[in-house]
C-alpha atoms as a PDB file:
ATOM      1  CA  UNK A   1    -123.698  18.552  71.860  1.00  0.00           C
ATOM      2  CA  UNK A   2    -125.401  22.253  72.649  1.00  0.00           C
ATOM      3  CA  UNK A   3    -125.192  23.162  76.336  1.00  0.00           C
ATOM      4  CA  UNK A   4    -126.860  26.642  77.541  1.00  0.00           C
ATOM      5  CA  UNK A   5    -126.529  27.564  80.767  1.00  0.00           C
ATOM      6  CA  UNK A   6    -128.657  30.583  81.880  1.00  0.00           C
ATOM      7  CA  UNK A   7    -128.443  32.079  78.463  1.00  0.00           C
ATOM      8  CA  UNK A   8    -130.187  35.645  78.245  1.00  0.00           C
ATOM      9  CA  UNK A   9    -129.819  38.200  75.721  1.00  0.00           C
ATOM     10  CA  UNK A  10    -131.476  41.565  75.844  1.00  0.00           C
ATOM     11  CA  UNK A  11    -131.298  44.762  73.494  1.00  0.00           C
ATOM     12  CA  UNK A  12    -131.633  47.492  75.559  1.00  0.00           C
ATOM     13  CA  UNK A  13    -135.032  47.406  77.223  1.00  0.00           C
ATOM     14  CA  UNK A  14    -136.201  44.040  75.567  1.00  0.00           C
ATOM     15  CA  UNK A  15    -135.434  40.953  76.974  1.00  0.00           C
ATOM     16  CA  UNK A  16    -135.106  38.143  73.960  1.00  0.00           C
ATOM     17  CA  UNK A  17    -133.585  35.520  75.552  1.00  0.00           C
ATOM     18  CA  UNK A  18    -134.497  35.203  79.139  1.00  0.00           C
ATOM     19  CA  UNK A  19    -132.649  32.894  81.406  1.00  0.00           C
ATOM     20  CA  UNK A  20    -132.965  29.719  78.828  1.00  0.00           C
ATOM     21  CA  UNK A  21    -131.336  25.943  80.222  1.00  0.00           C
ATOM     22  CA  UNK A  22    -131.567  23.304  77.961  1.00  0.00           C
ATOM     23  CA  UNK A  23    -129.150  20.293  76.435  1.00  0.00           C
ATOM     24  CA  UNK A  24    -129.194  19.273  72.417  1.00  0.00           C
ATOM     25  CA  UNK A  25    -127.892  15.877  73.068  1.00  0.00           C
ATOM     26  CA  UNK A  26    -125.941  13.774  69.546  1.00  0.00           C
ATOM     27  CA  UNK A  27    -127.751  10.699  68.278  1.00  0.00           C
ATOM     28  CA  UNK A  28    -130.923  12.491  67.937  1.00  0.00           C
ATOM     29  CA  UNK A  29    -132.741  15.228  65.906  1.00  0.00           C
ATOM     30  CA  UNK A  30    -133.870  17.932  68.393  1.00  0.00           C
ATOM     31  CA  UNK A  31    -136.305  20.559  66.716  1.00  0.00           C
ATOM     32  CA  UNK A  32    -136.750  24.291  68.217  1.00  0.00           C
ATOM     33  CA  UNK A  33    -140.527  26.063  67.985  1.00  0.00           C
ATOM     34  CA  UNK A  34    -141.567  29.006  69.040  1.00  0.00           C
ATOM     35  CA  UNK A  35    -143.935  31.737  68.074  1.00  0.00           C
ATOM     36  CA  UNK A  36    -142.091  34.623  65.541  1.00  0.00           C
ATOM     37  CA  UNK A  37    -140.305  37.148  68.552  1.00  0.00           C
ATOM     38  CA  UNK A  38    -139.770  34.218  70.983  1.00  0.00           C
ATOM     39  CA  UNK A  39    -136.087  34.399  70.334  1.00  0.00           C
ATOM     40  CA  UNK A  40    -135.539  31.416  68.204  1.00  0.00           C
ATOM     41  CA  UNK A  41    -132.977  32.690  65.910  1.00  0.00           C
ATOM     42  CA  UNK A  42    -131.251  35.146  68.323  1.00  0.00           C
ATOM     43  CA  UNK A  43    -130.428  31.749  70.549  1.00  0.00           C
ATOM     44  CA  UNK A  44    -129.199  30.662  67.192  1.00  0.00           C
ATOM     45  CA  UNK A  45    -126.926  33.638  66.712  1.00  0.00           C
ATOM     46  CA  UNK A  46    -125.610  33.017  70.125  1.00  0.00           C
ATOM     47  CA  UNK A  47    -124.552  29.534  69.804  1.00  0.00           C
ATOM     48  CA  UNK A  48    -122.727  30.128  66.522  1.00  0.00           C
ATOM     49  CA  UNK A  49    -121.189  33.811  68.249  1.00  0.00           C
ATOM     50  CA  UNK A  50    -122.980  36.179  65.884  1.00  0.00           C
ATOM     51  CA  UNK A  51    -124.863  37.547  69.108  1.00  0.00           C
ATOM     52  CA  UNK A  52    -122.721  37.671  72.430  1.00  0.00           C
ATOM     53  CA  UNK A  53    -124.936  36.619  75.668  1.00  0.00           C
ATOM     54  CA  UNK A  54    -125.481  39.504  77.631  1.00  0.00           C
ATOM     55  CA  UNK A  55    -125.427  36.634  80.389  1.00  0.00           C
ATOM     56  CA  UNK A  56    -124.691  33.226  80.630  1.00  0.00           C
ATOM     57  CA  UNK A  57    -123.381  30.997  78.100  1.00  0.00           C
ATOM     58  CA  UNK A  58    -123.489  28.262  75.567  1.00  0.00           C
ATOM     59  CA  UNK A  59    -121.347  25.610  74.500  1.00  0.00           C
ATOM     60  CA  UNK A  60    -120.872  23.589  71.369  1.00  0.00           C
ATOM     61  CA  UNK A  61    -118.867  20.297  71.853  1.00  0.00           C
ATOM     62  CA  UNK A  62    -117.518  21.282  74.972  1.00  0.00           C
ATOM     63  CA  UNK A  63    -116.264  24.958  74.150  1.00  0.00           C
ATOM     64  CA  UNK A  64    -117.452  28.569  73.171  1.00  0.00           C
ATOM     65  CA  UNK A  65    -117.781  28.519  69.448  1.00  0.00           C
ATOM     66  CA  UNK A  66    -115.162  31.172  69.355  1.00  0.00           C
ATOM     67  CA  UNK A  67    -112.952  28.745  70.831  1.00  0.00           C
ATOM     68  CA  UNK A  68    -112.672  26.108  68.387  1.00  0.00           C
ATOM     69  CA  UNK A  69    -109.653  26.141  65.924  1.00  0.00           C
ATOM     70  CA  UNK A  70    -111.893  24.958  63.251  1.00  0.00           C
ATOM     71  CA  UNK A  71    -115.526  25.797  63.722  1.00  0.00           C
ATOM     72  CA  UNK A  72    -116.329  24.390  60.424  1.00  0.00           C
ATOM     73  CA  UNK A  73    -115.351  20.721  61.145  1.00  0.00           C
ATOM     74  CA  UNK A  74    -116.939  20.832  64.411  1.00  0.00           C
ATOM     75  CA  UNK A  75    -120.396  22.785  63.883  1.00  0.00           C
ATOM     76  CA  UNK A  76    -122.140  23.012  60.444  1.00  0.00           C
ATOM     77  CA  UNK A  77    -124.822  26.073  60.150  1.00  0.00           C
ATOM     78  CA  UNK A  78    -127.640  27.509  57.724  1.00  0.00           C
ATOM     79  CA  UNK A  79    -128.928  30.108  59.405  1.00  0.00           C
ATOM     80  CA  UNK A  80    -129.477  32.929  56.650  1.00  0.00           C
ATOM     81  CA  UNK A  81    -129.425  31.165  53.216  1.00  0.00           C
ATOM     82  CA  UNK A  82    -129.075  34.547  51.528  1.00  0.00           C
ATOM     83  CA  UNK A  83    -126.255  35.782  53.013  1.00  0.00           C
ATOM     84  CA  UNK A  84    -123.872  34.551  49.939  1.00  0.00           C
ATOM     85  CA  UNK A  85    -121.934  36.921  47.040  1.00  0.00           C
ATOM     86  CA  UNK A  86    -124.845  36.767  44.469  1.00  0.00           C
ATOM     87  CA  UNK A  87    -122.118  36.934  41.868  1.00  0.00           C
ATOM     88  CA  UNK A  88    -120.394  33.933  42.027  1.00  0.00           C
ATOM     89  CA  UNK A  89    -121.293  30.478  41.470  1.00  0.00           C
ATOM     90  CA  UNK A  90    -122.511  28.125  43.960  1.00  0.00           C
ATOM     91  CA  UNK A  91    -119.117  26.176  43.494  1.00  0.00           C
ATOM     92  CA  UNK A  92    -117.113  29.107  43.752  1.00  0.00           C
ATOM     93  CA  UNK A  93    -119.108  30.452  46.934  1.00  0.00           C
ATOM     94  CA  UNK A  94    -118.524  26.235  48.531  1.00  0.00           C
ATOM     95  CA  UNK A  95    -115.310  26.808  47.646  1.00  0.00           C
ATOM     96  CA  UNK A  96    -114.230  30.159  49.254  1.00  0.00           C
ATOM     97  CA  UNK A  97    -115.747  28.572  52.305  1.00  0.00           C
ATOM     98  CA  UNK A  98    -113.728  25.460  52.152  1.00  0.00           C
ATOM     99  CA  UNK A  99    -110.435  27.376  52.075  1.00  0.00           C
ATOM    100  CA  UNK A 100    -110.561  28.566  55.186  1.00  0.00           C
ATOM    101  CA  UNK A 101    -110.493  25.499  56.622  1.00  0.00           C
ATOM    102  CA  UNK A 102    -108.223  24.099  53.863  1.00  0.00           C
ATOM    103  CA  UNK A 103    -111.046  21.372  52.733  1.00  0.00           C
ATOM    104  CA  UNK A 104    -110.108  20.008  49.349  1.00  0.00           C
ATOM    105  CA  UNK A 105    -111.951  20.642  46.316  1.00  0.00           C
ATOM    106  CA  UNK A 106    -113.369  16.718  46.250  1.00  0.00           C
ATOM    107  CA  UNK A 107    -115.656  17.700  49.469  1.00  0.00           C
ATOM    108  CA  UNK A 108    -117.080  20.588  47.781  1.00  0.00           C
ATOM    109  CA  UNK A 109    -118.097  18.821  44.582  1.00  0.00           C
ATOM    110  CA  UNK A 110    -119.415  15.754  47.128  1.00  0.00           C
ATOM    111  CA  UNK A 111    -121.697  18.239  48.923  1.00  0.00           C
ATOM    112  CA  UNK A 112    -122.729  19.790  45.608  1.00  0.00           C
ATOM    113  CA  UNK A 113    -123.629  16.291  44.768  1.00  0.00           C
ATOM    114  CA  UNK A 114    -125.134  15.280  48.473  1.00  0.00           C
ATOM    115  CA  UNK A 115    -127.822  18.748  47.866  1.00  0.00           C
ATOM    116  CA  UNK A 116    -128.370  17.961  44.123  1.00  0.00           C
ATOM    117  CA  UNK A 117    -126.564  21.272  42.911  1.00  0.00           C
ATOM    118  CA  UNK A 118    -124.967  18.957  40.314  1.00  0.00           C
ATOM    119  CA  UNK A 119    -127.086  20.950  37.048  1.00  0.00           C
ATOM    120  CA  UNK A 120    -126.487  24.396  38.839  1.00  0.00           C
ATOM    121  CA  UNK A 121    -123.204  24.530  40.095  1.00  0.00           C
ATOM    122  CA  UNK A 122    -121.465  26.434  37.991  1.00  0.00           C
ATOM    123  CA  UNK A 123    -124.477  29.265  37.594  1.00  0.00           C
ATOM    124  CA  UNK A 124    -124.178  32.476  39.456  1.00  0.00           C
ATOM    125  CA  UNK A 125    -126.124  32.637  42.893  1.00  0.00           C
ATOM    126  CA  UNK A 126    -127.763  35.703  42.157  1.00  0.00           C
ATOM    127  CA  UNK A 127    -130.074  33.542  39.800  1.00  0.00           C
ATOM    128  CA  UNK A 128    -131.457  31.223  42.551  1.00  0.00           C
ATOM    129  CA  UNK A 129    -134.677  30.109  43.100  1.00  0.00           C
ATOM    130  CA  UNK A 130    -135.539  29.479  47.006  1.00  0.00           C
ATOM    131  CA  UNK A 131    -135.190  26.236  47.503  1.00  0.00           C
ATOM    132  CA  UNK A 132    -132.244  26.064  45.269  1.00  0.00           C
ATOM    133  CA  UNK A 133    -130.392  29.017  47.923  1.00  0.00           C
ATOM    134  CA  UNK A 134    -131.672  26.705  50.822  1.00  0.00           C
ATOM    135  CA  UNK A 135    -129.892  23.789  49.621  1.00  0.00           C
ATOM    136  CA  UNK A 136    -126.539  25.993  48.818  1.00  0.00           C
ATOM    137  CA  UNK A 137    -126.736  27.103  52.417  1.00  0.00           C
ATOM    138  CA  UNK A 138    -127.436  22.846  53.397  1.00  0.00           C
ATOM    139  CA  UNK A 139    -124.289  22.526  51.220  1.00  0.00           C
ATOM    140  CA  UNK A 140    -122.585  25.061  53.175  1.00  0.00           C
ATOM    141  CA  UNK A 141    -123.218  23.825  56.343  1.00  0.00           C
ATOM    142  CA  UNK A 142    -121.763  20.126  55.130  1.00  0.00           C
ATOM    143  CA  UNK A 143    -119.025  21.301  53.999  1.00  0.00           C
ATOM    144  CA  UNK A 144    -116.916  20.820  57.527  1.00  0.00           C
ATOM    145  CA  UNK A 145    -118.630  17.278  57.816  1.00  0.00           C
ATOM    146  CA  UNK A 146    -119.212  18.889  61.455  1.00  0.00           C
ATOM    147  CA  UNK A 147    -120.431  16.962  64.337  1.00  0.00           C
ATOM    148  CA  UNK A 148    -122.923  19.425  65.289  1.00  0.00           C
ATOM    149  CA  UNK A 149    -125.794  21.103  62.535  1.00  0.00           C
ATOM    150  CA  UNK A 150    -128.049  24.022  63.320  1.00  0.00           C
ATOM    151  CA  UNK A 151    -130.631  24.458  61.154  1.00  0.00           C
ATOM    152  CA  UNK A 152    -132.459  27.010  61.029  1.00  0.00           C
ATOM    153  CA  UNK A 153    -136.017  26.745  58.568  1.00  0.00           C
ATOM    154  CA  UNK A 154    -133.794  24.248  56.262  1.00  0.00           C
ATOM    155  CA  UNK A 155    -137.190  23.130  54.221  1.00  0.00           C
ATOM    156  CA  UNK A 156    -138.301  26.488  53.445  1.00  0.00           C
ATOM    157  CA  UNK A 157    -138.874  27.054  49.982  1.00  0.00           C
ATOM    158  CA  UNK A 158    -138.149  23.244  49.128  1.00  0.00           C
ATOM    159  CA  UNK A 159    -140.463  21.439  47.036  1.00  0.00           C
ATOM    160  CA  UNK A 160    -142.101  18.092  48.277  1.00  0.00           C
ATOM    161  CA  UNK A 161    -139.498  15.976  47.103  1.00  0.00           C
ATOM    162  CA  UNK A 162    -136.567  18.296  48.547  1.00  0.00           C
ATOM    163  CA  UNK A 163    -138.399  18.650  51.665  1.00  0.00           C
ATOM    164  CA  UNK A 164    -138.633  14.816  52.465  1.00  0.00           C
ATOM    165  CA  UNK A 165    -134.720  14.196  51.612  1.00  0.00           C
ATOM    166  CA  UNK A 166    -134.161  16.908  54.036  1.00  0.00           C
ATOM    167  CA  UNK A 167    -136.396  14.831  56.622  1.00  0.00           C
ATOM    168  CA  UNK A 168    -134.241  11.780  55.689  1.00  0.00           C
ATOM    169  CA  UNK A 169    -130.659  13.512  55.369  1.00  0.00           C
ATOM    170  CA  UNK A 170    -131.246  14.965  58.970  1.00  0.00           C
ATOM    171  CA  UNK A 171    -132.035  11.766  60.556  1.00  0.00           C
ATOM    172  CA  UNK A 172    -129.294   9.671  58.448  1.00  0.00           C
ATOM    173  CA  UNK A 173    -127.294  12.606  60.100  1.00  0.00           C
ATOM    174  CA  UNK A 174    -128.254  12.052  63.636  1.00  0.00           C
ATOM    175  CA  UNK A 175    -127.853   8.300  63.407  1.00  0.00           C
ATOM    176  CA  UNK A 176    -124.556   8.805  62.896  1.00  0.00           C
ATOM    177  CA  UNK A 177    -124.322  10.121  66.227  1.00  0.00           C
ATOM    178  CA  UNK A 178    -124.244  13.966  65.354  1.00  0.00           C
ATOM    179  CA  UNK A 179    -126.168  16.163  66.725  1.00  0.00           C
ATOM    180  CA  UNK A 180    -128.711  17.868  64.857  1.00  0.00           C
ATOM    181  CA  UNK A 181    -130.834  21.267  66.153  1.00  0.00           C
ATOM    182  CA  UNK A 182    -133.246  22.386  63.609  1.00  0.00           C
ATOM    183  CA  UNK A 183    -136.143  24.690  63.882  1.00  0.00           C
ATOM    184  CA  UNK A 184    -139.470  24.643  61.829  1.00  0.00           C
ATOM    185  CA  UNK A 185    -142.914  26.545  61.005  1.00  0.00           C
ATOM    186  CA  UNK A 186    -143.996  23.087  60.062  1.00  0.00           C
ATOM    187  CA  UNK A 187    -145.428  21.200  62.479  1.00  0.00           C
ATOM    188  CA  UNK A 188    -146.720  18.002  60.465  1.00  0.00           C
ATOM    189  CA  UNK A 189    -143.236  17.942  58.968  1.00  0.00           C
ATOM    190  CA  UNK A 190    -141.467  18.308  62.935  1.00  0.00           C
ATOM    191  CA  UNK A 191    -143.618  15.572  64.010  1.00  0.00           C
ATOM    192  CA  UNK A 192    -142.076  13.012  61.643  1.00  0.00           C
ATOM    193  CA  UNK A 193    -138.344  14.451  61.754  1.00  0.00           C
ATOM    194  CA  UNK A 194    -137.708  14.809  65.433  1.00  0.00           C
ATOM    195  CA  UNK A 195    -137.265  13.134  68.324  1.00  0.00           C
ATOM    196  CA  UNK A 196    -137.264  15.817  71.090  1.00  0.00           C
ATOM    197  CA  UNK A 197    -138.590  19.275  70.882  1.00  0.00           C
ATOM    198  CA  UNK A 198    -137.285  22.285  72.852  1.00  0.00           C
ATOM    199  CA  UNK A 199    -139.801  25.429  72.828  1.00  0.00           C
ATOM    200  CA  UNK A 200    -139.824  28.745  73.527  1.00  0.00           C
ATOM    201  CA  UNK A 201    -142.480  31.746  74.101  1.00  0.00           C
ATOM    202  CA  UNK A 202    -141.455  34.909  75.265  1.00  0.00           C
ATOM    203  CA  UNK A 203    -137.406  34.439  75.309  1.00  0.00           C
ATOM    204  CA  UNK A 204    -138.458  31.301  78.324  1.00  0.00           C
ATOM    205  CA  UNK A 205    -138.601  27.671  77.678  1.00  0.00           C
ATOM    206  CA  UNK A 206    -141.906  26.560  77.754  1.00  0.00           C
ATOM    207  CA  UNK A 207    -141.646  23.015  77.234  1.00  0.00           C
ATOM    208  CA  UNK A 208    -138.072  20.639  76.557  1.00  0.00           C
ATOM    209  CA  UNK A 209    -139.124  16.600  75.892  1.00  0.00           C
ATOM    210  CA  UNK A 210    -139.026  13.909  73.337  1.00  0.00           C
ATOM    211  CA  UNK A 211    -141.684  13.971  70.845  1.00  0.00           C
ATOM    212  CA  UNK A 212    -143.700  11.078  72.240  1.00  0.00           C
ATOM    213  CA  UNK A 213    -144.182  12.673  75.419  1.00  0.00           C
ATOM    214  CA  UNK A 214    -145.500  15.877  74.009  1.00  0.00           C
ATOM    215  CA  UNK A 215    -147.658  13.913  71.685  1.00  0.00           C
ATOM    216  CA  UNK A 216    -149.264  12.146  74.608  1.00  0.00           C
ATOM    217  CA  UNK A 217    -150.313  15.118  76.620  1.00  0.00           C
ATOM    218  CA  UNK A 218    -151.906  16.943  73.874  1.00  0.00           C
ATOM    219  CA  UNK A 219    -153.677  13.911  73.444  1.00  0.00           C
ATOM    220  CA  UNK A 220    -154.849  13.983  77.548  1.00  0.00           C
ATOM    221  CA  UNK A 221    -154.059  10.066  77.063  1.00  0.00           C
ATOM    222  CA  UNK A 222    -157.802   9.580  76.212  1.00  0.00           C
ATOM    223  CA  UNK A 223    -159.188   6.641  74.432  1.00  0.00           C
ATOM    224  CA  UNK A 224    -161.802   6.092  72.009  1.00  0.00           C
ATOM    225  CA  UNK A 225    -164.322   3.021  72.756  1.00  0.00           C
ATOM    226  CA  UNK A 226    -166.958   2.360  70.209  1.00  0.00           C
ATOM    227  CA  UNK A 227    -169.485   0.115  71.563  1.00  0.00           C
ATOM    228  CA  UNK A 228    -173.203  -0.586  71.245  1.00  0.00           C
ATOM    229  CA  UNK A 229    -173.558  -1.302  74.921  1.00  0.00           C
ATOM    230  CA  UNK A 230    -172.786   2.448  75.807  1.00  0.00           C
ATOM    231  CA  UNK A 231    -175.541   2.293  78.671  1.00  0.00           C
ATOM    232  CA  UNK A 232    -173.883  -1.100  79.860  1.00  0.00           C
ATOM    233  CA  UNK A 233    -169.954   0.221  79.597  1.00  0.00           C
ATOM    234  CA  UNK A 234    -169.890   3.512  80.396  1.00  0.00           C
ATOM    235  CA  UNK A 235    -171.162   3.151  84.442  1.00  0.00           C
ATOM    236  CA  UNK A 236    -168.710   0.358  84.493  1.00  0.00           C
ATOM    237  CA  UNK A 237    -165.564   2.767  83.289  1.00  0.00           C
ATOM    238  CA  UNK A 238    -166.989   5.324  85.891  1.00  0.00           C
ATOM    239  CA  UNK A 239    -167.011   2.827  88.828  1.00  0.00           C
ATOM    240  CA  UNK A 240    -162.938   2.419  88.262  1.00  0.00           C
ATOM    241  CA  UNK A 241    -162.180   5.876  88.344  1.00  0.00           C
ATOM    242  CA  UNK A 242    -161.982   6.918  84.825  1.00  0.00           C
ATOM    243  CA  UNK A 243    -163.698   9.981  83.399  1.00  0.00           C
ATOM    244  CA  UNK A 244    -166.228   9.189  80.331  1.00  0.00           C
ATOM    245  CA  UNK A 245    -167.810  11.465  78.003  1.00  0.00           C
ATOM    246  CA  UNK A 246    -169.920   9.878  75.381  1.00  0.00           C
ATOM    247  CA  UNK A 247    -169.311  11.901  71.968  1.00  0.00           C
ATOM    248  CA  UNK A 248    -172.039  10.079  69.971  1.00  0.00           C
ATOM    249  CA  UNK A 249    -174.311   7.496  70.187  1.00  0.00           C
ATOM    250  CA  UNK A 250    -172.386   4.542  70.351  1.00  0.00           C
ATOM    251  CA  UNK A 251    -169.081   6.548  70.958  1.00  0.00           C
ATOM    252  CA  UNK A 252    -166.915   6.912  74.326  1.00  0.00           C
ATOM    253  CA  UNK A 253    -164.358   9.508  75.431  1.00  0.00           C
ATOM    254  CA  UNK A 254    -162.231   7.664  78.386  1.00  0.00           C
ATOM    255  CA  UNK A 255    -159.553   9.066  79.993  1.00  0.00           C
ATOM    256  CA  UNK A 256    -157.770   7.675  83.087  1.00  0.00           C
ATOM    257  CA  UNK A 257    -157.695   4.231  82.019  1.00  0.00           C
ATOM    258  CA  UNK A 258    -155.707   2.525  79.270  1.00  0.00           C
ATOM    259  CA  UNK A 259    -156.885   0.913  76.158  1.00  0.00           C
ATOM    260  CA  UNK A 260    -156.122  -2.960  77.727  1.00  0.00           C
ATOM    261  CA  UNK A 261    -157.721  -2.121  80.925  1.00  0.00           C
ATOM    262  CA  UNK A 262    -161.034  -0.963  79.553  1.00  0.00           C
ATOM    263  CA  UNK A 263    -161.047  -4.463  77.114  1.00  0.00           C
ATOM    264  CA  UNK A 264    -160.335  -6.525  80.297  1.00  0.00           C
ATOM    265  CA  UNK A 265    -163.120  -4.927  81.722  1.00  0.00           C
ATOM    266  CA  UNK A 266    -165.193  -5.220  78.607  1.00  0.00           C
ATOM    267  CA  UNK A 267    -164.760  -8.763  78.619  1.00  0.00           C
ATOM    268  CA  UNK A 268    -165.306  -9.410  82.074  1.00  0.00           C
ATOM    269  CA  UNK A 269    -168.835  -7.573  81.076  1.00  0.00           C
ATOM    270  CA  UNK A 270    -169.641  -9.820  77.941  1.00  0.00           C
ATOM    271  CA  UNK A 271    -169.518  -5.917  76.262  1.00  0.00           C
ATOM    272  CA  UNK A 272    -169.190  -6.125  72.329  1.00  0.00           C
ATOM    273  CA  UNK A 273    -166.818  -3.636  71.798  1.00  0.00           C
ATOM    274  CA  UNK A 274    -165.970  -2.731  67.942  1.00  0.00           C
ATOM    275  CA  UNK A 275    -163.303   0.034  68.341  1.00  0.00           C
ATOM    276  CA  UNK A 276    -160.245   0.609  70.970  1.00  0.00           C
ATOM    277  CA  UNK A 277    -158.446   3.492  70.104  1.00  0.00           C
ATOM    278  CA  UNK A 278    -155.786   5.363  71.850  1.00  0.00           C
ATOM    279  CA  UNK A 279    -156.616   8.918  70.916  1.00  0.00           C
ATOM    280  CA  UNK A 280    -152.993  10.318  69.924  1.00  0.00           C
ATOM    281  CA  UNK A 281    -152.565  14.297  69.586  1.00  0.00           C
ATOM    282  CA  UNK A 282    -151.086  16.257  66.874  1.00  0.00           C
ATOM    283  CA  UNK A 283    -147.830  18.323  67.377  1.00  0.00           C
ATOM    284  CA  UNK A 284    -149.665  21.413  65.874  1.00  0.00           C
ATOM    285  CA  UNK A 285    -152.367  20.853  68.719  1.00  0.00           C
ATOM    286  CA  UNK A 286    -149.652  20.474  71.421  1.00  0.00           C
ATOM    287  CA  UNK A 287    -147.751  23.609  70.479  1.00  0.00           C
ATOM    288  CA  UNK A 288    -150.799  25.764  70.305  1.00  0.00           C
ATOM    289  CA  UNK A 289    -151.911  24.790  73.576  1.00  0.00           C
ATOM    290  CA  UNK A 290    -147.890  25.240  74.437  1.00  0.00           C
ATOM    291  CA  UNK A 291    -147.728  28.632  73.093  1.00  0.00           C
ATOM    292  CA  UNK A 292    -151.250  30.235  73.544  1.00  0.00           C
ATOM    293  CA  UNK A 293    -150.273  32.670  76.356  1.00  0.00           C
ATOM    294  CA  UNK A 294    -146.618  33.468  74.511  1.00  0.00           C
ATOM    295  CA  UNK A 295    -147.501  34.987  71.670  1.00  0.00           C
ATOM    296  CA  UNK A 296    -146.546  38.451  70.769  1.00  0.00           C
ATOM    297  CA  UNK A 297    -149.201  39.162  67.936  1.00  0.00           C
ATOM    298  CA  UNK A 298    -152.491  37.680  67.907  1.00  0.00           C
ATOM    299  CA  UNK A 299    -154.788  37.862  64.535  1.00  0.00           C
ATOM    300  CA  UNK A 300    -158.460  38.585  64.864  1.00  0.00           C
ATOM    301  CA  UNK A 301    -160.863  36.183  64.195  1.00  0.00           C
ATOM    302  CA  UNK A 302    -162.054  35.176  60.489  1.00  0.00           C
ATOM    303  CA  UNK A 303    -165.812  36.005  60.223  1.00  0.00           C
ATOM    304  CA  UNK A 304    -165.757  31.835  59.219  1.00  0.00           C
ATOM    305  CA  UNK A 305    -164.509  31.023  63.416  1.00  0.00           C
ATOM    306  CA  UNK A 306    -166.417  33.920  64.725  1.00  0.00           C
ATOM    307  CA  UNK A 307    -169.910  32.073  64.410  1.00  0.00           C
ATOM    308  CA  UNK A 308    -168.808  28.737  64.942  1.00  0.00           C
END
């Protein structure tokens, strides 16, 4: 588990980190958005004690990371996955971790084998594609077979196939009851890993739920109703309350009443109806309406949006 309590970080003038609660509970796969300067990684840094809280705190498993006797065994992270001695090989670089915590040398060649580093494990670093430094730094994190994994971009450079046995891995990984805090540029990929989403704009938490509920208020909780008794259905909806917008023809927008209570009310109106659709949002449309107001740089228009 990840507790922060009022964390806040600022260098000198700048504030990056600004007064941040929130709880990364085990069991489930928590992913972390924000817009680039909302101070994603530096609340990173700070769990793992590369950055020091200029107030506040944060806990990992009960204690200050600093605090543990062996950090590696009880939190697991890939936070920079260049940050390794481009000279040696990816089993000599696993295994220089591994002695500091005394792990034998059958856990390194089982996380070589877990990240598929099997063909390139002997090969010198420095000679890395990408995805093949990302899934040294996945290795890495392993190694400890920690409780706790922060993951910071883990599917960046991946190819399709790496990127959806990262999707799998992390969720095998939370099933076991770890806890798992990863953060992402892509959304589509987000929506089908995690089950709760903390994010932040402007160093402040700007929205902290599971998935599902995000999902549903991008959505407004709006249904779709395809009927061709529009001029029949649509007074009747209106009469209980709910707020329709006909988007063609023979096409309904409803909010404020649910998909079973406009068919009961359908039926009760001999209305033919031949579509009932809860309208369900995407997490990319959620976080831009989440983040519109916190970002730090805007682009311009393309000439393409300008005359839409």
């Amino acid at each position: 588990m990840i507790e922060a309590h009022s964390l806040t970080k600022r260098f000198g003038d700048k504030t990056a980190v600004d007064n941040i609660d929130f709880t990364v509970r085990p069991g489930l796969v928590t992913g972390f958005l924000g817009p680039n300067g909302a101070g994603k990684s530096t609340t990173m840094r700070m769990i793992v004690g590369l950055d020091r809280p200029s107030q506040g705190s944060v806990l990992v498993n009960g204690k200050p990371y600093a605090e543990h006797r062996a950090p590696l065994h009880q939190v697991g992270a890939l936070l920079d996955a260049k940050a390794v001695h481009t000279g040696r090989s990816a089993r000599n670089h696993l295994l220089a971790i591994g002695a500091t915590h005394r792990i034998p040398k059958a856990r390194v060649d089982e996380v070589i084998g877990l990240t598929g580093l099997d063909s390139v494990a002997r090969k010198r670093v420095g000679g890395f594609s990408l995805g093949m430094g990302q899934r040294l730094g996945l290795a890495a994190a392993l190694l400890g077979d920690p409780a706790t994994l922060i993951l910071d971009e883990p599917v960046n450079g991946l190819d399709p196939e790496g990127v959806v046995w990262v999707r799998q891995f992390v969720r095998h990984l939370a099933s076991e009851g770890r806890t798992v805090f990863l953060s992402s540029h892509l959304m589509s990929e987000m929506a089908q890993t995690a089950d709760h989403i903390i994010v932040l704009g402007r160093g402040r938490v700007v929205a902290d739920a599971p998935v599902t509920e995000i999902l549903a208020n991008a959505a407004g909780g709006s249904v779709k109703v395809r009927t061709p008794q529009v001029a029949t259905l649509q007074p009747l909806l209106q009469a209980q309350g709910a707020t329709v917008t006909a988007t063609d023809p023979d096409v309904l927008s409803v909010t404020g009443l649910d998909s079973p209570r406009i068919g009961e009310l359908a039926a009760g109106a001999a209305v033919v109806l031949y579509e009932l659709t809860p309208v369900t949002g995407s997490l990319e449309d959620a976080y831009m309406a989440l983040t519109r107001d916190e970002v730090e740089y805007h682009s311009t228009e393309t000439p393409a949006e300008a005359t839409r």
